[in-house]
PDB file of N, CA and C in Angstrom:
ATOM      1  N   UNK A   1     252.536 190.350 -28.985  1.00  0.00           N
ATOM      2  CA  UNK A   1     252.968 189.899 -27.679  1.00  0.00           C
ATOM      3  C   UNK A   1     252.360 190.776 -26.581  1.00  0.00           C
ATOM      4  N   UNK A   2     252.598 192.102 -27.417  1.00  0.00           N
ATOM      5  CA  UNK A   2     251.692 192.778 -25.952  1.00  0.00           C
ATOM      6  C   UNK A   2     250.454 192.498 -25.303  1.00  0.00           C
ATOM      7  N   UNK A   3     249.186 192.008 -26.376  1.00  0.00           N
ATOM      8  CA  UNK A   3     247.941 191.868 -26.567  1.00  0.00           C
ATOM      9  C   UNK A   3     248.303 190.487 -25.184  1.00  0.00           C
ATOM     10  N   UNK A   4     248.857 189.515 -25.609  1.00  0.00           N
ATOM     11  CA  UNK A   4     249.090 188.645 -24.391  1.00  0.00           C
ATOM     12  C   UNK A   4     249.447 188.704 -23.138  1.00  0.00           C
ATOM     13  N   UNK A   5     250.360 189.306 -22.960  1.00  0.00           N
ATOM     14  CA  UNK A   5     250.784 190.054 -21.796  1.00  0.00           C
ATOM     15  C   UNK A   5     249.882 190.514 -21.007  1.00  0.00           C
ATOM     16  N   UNK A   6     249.072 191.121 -21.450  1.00  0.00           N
ATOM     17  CA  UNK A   6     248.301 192.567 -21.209  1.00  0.00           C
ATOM     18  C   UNK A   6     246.557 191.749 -20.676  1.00  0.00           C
ATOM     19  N   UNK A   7     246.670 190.243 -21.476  1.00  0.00           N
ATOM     20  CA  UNK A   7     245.537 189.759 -20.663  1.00  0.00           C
ATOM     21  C   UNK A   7     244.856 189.154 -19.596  1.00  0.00           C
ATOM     22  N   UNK A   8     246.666 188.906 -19.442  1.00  0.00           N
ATOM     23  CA  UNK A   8     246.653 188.053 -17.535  1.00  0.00           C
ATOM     24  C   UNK A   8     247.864 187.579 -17.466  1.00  0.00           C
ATOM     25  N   UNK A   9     248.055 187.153 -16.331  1.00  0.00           N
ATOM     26  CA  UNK A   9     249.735 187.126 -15.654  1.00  0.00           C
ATOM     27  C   UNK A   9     249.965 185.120 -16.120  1.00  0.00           C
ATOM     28  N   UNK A  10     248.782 184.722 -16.303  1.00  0.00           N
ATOM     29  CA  UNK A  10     249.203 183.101 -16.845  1.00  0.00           C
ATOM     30  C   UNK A  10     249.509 182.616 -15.779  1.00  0.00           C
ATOM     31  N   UNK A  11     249.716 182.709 -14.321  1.00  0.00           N
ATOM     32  CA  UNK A  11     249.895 181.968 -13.423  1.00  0.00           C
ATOM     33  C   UNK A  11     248.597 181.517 -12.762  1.00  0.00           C
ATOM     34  N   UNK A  12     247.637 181.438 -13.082  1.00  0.00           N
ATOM     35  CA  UNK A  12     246.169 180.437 -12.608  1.00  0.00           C
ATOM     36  C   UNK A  12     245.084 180.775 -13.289  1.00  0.00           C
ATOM     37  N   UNK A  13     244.462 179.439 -13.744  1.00  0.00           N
ATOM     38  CA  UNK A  13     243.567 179.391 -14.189  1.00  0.00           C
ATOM     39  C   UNK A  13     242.674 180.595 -15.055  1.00  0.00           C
ATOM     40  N   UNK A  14     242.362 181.266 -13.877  1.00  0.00           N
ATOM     41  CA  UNK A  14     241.645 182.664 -14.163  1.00  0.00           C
ATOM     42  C   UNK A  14     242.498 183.820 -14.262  1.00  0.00           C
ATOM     43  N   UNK A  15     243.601 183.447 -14.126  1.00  0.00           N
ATOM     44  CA  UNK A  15     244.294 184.923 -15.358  1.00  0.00           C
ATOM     45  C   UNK A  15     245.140 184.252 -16.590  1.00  0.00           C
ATOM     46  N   UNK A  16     245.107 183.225 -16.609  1.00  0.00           N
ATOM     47  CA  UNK A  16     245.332 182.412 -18.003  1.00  0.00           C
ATOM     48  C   UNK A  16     245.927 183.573 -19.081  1.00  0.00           C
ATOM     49  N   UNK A  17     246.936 183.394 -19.965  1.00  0.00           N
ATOM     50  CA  UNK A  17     247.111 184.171 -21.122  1.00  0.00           C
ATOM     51  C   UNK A  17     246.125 184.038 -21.985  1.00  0.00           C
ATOM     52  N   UNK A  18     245.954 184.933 -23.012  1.00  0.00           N
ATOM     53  CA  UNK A  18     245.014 184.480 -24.342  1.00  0.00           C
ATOM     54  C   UNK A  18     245.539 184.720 -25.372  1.00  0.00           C
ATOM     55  N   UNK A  19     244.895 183.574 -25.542  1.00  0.00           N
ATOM     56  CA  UNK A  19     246.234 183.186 -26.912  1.00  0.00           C
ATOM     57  C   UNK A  19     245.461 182.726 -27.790  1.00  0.00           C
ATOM     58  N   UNK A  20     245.913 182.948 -29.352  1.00  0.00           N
ATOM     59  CA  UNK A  20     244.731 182.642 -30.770  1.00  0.00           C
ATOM     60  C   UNK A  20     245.635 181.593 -31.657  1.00  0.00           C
ATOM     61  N   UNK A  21     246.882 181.121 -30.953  1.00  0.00           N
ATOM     62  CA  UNK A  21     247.607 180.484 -31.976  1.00  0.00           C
ATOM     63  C   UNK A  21     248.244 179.160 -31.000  1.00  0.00           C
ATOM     64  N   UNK A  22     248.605 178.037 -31.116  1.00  0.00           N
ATOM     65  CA  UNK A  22     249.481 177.186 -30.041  1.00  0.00           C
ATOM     66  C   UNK A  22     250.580 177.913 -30.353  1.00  0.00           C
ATOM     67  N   UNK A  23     251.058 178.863 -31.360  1.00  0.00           N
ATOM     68  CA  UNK A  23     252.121 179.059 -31.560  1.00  0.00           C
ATOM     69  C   UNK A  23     252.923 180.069 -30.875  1.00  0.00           C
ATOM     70  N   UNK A  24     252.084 181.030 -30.033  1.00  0.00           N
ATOM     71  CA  UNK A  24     251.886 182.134 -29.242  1.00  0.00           C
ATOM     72  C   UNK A  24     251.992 181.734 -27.580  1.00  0.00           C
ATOM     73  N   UNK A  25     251.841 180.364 -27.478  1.00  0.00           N
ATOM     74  CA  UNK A  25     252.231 179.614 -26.162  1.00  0.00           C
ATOM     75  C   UNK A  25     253.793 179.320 -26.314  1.00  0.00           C
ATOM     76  N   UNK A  26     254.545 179.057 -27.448  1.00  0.00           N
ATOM     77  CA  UNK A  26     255.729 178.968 -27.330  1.00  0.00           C
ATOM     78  C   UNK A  26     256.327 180.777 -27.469  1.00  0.00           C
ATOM     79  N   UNK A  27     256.154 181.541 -28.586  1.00  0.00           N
ATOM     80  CA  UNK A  27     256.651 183.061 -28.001  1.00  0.00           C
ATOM     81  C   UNK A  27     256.655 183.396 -26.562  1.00  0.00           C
ATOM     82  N   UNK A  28     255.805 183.009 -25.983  1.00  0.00           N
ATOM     83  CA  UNK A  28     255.925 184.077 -24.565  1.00  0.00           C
ATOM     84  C   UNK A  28     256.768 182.927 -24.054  1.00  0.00           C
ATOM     85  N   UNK A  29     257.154 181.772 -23.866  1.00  0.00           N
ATOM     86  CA  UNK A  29     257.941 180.196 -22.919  1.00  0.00           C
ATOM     87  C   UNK A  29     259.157 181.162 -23.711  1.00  0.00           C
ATOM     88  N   UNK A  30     259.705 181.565 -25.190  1.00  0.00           N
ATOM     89  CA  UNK A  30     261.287 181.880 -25.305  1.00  0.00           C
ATOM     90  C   UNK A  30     261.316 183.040 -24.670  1.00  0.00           C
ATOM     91  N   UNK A  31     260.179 183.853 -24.533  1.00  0.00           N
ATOM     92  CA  UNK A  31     260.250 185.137 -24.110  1.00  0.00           C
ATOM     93  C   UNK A  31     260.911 185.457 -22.936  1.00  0.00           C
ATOM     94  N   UNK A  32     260.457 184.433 -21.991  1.00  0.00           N
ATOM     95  CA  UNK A  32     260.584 183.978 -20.353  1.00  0.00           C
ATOM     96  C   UNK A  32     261.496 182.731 -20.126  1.00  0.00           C
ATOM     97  N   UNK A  33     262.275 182.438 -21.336  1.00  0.00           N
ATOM     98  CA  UNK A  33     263.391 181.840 -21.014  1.00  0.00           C
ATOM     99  C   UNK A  33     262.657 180.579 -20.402  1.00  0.00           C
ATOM    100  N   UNK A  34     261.876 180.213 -21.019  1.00  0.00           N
ATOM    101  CA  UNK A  34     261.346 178.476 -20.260  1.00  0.00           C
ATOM    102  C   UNK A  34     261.466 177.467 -21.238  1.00  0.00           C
ATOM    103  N   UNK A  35     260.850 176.070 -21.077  1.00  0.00           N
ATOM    104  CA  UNK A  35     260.886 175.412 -22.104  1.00  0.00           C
ATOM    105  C   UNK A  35     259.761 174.472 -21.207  1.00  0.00           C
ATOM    106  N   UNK A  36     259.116 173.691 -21.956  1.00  0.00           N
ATOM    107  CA  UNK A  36     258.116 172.897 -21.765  1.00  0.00           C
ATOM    108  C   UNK A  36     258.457 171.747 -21.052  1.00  0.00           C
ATOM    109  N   UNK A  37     258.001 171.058 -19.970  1.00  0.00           N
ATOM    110  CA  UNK A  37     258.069 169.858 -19.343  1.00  0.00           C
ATOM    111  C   UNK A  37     257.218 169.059 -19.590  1.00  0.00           C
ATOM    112  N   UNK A  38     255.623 169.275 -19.864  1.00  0.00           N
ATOM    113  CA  UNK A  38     254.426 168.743 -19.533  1.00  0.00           C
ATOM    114  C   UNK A  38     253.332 169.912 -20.061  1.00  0.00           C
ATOM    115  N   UNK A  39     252.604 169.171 -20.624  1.00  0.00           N
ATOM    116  CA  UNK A  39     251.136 170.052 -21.112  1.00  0.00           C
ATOM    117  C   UNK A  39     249.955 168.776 -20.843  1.00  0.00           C
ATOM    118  N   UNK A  40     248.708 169.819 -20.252  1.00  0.00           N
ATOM    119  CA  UNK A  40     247.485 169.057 -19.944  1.00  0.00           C
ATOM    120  C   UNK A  40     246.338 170.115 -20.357  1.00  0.00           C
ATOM    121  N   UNK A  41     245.195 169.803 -20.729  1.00  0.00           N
ATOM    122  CA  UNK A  41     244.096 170.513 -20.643  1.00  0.00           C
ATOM    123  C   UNK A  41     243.237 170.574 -19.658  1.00  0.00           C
ATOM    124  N   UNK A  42     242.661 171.276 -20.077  1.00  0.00           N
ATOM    125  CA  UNK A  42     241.916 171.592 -18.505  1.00  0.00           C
ATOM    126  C   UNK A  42     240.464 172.531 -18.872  1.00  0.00           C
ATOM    127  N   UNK A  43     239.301 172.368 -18.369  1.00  0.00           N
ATOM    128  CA  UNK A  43     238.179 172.615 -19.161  1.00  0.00           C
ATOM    129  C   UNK A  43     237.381 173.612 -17.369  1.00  0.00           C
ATOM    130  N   UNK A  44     237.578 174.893 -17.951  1.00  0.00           N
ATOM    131  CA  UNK A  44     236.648 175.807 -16.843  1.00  0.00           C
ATOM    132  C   UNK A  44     235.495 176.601 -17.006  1.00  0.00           C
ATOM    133  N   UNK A  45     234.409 176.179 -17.210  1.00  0.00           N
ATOM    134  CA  UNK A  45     233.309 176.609 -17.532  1.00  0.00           C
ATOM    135  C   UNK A  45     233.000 176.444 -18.991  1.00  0.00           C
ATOM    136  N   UNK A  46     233.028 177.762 -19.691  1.00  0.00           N
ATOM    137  CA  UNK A  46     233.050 177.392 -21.266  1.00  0.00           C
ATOM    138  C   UNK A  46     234.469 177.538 -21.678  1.00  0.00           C
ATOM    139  N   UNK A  47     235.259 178.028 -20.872  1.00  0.00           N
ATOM    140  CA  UNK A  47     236.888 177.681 -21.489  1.00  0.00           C
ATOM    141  C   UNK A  47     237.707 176.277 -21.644  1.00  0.00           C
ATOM    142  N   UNK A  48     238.424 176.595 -21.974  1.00  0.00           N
ATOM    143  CA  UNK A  48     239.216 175.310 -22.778  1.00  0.00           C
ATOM    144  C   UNK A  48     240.794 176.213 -22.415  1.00  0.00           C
ATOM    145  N   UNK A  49     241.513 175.661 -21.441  1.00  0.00           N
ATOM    146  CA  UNK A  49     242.937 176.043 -20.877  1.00  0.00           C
ATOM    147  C   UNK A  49     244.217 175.066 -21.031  1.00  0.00           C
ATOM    148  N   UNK A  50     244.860 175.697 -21.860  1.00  0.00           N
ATOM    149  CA  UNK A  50     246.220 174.281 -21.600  1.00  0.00           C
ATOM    150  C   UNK A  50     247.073 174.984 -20.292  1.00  0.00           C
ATOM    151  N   UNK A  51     247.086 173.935 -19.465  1.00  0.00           N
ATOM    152  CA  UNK A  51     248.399 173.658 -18.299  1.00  0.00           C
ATOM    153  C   UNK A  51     249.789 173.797 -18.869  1.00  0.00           C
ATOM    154  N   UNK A  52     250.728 174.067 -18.875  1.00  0.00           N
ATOM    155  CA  UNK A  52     252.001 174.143 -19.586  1.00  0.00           C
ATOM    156  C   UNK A  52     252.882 173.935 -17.974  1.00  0.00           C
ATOM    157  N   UNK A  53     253.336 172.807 -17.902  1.00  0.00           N
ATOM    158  CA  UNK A  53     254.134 172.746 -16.766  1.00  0.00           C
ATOM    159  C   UNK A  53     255.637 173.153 -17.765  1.00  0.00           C
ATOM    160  N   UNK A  54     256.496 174.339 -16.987  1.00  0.00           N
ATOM    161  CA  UNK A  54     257.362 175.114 -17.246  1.00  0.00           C
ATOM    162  C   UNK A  54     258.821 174.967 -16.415  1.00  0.00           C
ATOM    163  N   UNK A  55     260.064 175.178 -16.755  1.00  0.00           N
ATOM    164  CA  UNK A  55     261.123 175.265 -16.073  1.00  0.00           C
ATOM    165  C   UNK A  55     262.171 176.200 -17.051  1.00  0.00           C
ATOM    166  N   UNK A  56     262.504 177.316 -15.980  1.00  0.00           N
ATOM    167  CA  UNK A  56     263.329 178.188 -16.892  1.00  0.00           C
ATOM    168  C   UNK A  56     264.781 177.426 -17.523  1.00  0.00           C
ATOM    169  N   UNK A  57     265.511 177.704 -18.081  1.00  0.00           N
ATOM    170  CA  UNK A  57     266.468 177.353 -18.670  1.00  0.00           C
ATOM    171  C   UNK A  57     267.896 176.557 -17.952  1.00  0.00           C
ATOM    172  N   UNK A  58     267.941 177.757 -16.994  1.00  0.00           N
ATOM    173  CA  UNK A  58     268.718 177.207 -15.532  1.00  0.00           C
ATOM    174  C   UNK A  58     268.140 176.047 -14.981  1.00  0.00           C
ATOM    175  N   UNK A  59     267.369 174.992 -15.299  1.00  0.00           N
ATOM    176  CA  UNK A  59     267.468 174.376 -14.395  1.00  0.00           C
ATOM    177  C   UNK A  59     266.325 174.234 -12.976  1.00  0.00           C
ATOM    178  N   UNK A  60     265.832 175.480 -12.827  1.00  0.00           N
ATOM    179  CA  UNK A  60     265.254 176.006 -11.643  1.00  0.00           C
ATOM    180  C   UNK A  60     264.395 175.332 -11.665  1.00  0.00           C
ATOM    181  N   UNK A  61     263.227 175.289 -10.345  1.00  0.00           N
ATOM    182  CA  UNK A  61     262.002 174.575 -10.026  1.00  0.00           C
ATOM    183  C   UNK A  61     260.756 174.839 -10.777  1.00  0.00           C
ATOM    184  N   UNK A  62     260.178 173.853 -10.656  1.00  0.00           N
ATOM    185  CA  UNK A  62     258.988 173.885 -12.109  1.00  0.00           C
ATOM    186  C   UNK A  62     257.683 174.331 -11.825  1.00  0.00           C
ATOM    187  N   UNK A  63     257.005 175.007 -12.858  1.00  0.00           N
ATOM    188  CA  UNK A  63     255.725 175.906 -12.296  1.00  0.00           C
ATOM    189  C   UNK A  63     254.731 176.108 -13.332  1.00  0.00           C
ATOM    190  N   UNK A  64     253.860 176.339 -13.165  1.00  0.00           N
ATOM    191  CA  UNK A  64     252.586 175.658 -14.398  1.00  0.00           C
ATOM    192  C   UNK A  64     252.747 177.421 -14.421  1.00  0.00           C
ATOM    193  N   UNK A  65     252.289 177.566 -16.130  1.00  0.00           N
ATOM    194  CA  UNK A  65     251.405 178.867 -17.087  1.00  0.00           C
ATOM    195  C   UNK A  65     250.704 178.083 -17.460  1.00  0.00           C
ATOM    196  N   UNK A  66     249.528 179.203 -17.366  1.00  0.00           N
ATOM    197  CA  UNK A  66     247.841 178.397 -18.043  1.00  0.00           C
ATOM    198  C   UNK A  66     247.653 179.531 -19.096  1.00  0.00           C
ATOM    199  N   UNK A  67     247.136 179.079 -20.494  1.00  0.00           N
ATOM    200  CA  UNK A  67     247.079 179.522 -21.616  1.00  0.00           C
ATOM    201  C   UNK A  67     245.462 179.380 -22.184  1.00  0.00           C
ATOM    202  N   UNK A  68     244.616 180.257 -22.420  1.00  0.00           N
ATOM    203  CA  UNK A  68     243.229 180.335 -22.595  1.00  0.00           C
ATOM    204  C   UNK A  68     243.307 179.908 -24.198  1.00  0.00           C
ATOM    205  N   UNK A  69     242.764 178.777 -24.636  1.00  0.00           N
ATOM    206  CA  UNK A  69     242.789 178.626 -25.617  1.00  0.00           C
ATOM    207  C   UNK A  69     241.852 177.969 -26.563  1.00  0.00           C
ATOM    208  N   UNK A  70     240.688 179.065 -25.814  1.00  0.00           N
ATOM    209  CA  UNK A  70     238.865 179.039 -26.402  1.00  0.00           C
ATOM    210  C   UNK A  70     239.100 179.127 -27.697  1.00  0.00           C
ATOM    211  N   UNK A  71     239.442 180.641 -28.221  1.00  0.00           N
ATOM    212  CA  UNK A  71     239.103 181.054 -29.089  1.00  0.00           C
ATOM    213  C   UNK A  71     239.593 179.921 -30.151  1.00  0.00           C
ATOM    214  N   UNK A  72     240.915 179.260 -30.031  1.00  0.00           N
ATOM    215  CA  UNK A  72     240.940 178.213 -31.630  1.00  0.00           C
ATOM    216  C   UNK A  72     239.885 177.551 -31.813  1.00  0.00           C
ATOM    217  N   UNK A  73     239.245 176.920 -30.392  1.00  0.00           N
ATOM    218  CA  UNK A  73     238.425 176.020 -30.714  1.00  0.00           C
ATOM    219  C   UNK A  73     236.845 176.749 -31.494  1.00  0.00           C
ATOM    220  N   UNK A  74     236.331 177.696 -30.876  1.00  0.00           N
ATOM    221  CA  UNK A  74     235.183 178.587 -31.457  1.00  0.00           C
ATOM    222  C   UNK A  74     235.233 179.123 -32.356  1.00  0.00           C
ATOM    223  N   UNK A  75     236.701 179.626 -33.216  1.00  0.00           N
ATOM    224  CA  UNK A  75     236.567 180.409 -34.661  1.00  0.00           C
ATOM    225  C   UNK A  75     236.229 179.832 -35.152  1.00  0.00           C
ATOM    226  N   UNK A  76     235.697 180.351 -36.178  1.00  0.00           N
ATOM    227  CA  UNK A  76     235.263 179.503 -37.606  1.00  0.00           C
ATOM    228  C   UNK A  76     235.611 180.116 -38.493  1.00  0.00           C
TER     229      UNK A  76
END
């Protein structure tokens, strides 16, 4: 979790989290008390970003994390 944290704040595009698993997009959403509304992709240069439209638990107003999620597609 730290490694994610530690690679960008996930609130736009270009500080996107990085993430090696879809499964690592839901750890940090329980982490932060959110849950998913809406997911889109989104393609920035040679990256590959999912949109995660977000709303914390309460209820509160809704706000996109962007999740860098090159690397699944390029491992081999």
């Amino acid at each position: 979790m730290d490694s994610i944290l530690r690679s960008g704040d996930g609130r736009t595009l270009e500080t996107a989290f990085v993430v090696i698993s879809l499964e690592e997009q839901g750890d940090v959403r329980d982490l932060f008390g959110l849950q998913k509304i809406r997911q889109a992709s989104v393609t920035r240069g040679n990256r590959r970003i999912d949109r995660i439209t977000v709303q914390k638990n309460d209820g509160s107003q809704l706000f996109d994390l962007y999740f860098d999620v090159t690397i699944l597609f390029t491992a081999k």
